[in-house]
N, C-alpha and C. Protein backbone atom coordinates (compact mmCIF):
# COMPACT_ATOMS: atom_id res chain seq x y z
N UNK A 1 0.85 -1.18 0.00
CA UNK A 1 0.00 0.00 0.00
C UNK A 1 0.89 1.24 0.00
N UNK A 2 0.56 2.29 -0.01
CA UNK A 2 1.08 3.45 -0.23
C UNK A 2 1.22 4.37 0.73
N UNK A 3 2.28 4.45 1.07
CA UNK A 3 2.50 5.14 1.94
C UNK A 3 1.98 6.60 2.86
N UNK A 4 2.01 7.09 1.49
CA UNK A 4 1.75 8.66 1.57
C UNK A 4 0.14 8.11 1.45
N UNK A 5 -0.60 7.70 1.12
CA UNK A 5 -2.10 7.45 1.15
C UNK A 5 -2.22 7.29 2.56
N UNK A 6 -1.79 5.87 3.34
CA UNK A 6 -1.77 6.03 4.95
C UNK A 6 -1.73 7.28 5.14
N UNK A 7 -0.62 8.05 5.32
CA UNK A 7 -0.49 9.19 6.16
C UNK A 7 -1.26 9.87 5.48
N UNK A 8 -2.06 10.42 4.76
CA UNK A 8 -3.22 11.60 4.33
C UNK A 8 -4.26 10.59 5.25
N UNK A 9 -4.79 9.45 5.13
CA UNK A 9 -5.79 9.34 5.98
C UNK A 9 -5.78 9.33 7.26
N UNK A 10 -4.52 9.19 7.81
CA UNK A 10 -4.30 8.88 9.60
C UNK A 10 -5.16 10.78 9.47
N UNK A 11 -4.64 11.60 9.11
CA UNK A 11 -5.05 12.82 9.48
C UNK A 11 -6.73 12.69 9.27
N UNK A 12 -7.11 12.02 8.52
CA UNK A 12 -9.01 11.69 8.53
C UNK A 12 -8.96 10.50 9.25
N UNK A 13 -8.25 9.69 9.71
CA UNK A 13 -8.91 8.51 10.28
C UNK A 13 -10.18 8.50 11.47
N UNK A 14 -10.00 9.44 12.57
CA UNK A 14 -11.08 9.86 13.07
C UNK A 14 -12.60 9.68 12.50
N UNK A 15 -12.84 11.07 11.36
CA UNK A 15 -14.05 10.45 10.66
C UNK A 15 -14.00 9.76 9.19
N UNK A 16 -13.52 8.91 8.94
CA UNK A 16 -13.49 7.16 8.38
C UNK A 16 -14.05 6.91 9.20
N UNK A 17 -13.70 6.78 10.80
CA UNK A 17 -14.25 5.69 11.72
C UNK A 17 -15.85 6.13 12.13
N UNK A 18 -15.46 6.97 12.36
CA UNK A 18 -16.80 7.67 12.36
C UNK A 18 -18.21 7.01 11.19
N UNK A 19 -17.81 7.66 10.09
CA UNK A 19 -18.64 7.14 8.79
C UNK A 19 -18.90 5.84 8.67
N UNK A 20 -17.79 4.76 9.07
CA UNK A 20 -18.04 3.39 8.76
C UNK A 20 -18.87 3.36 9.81
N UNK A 21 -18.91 3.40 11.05
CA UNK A 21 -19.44 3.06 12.50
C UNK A 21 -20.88 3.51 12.23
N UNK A 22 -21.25 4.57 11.71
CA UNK A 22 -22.55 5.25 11.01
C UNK A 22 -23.38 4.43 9.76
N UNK A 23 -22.96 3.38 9.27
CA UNK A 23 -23.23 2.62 8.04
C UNK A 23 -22.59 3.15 7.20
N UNK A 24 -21.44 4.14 6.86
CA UNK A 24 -20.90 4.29 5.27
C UNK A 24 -20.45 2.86 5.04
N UNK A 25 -20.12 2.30 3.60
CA UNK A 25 -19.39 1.51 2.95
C UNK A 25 -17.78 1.80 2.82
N UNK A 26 -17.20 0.90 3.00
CA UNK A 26 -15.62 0.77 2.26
C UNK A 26 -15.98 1.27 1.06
N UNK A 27 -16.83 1.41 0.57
CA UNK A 27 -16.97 1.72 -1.38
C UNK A 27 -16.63 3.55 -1.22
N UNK A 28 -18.23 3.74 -0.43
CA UNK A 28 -18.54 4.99 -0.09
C UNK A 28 -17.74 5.76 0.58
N UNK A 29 -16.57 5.32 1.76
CA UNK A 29 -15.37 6.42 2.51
C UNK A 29 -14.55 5.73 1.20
N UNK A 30 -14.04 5.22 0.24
CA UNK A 30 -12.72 5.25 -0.25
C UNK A 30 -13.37 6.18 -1.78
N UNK A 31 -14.74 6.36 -1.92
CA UNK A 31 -14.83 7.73 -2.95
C UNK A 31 -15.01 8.84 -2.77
N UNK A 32 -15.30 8.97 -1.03
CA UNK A 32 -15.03 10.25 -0.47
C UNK A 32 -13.52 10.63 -0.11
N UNK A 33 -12.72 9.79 -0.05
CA UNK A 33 -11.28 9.98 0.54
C UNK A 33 -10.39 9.75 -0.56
N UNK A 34 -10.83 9.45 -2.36
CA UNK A 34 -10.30 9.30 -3.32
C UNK A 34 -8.91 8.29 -2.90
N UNK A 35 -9.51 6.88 -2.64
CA UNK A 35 -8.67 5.98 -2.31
C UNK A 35 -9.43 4.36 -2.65
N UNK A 36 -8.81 3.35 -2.93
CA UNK A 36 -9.51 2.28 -3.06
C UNK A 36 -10.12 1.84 -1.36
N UNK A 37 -11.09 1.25 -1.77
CA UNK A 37 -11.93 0.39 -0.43
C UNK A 37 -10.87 -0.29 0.22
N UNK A 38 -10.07 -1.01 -0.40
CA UNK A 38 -8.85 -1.54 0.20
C UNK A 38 -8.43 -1.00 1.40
N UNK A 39 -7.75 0.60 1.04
CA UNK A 39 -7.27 0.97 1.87
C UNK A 39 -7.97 1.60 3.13
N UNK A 40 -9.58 1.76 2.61
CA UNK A 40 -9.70 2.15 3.94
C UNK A 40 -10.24 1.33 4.81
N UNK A 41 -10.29 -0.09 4.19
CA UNK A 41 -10.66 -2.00 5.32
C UNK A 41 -9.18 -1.85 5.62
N UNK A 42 -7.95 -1.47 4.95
CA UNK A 42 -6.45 -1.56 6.58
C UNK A 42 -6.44 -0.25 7.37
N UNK A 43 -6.82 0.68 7.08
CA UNK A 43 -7.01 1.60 7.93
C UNK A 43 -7.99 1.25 9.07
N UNK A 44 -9.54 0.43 8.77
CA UNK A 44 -10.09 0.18 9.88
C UNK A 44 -9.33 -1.07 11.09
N UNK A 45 -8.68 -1.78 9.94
CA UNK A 45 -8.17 -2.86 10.60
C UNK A 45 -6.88 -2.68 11.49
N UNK A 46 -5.98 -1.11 10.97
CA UNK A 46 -4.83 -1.03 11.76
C UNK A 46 -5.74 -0.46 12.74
N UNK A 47 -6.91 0.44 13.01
CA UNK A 47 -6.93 0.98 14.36
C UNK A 47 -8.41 -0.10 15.13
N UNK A 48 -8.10 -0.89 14.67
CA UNK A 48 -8.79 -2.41 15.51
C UNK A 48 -10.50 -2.23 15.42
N UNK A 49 -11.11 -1.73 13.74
CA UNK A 49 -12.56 -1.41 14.01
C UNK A 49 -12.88 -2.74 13.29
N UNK A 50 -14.00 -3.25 14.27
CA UNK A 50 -14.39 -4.53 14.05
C UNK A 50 -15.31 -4.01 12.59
N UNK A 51 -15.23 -4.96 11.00
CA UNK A 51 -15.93 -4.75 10.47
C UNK A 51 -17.35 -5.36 9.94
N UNK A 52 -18.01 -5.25 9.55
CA UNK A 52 -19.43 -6.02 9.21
C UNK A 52 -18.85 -6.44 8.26
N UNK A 53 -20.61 -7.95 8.16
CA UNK A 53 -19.65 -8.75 7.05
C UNK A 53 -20.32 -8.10 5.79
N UNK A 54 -19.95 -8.39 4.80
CA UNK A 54 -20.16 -8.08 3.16
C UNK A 54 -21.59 -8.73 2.81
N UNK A 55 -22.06 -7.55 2.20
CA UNK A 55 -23.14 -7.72 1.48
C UNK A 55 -23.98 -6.59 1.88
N UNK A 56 -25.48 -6.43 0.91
CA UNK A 56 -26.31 -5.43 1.59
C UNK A 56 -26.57 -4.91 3.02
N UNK A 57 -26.20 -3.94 3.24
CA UNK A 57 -26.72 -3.24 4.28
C UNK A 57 -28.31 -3.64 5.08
N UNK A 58 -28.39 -3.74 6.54
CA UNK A 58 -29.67 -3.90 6.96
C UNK A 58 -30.67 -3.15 6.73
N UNK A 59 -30.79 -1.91 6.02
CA UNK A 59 -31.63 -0.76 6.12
C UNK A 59 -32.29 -0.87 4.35
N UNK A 60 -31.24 -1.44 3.49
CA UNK A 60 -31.20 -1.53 1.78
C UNK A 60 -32.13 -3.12 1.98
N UNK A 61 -31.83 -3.79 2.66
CA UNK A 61 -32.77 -5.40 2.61
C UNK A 61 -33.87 -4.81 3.14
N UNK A 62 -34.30 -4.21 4.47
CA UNK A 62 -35.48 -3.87 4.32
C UNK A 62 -36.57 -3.37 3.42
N UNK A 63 -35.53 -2.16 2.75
CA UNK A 63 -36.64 -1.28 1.93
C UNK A 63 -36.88 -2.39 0.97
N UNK A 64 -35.80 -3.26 0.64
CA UNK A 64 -36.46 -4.50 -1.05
C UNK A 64 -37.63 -4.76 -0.36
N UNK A 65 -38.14 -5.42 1.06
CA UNK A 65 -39.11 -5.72 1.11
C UNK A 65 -40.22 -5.54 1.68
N UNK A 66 -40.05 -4.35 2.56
CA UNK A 66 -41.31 -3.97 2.51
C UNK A 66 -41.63 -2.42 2.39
């Protein structure tokens, strides 16, 4: 990974954590932070944020059904 990418986000890592903890996506903070999803699942993972597992969101399965 890239170095200089780490260090621009340690200075946002705060709200990354924030946003993910809120329901953003790895998709959604790495096109707000112009970075792949990648990097911001080791950013959650270097500062120990437990992540959800993959797939639709609980709030996106609801609305499909009712």
């Amino acid at each position: 990974m890239d170095k200089r990418k780490i260090r621009k986000l340690s200075n946002v890592a705060e709200q990354i954590i924030h946003g993910y903890n809120n329901g953003m996506t790895l998709q959604e903070l790495g096109d707000l932070h112009e970075v792949a999803p990648g990097t911001i699942r080791n950013l959650l993972d270097k500062n120990n944020i437990q992540r959800r597992p993959r797939g639709r969101r609980r709030n996106d399965a609801n609305e499909q059904t009712g």
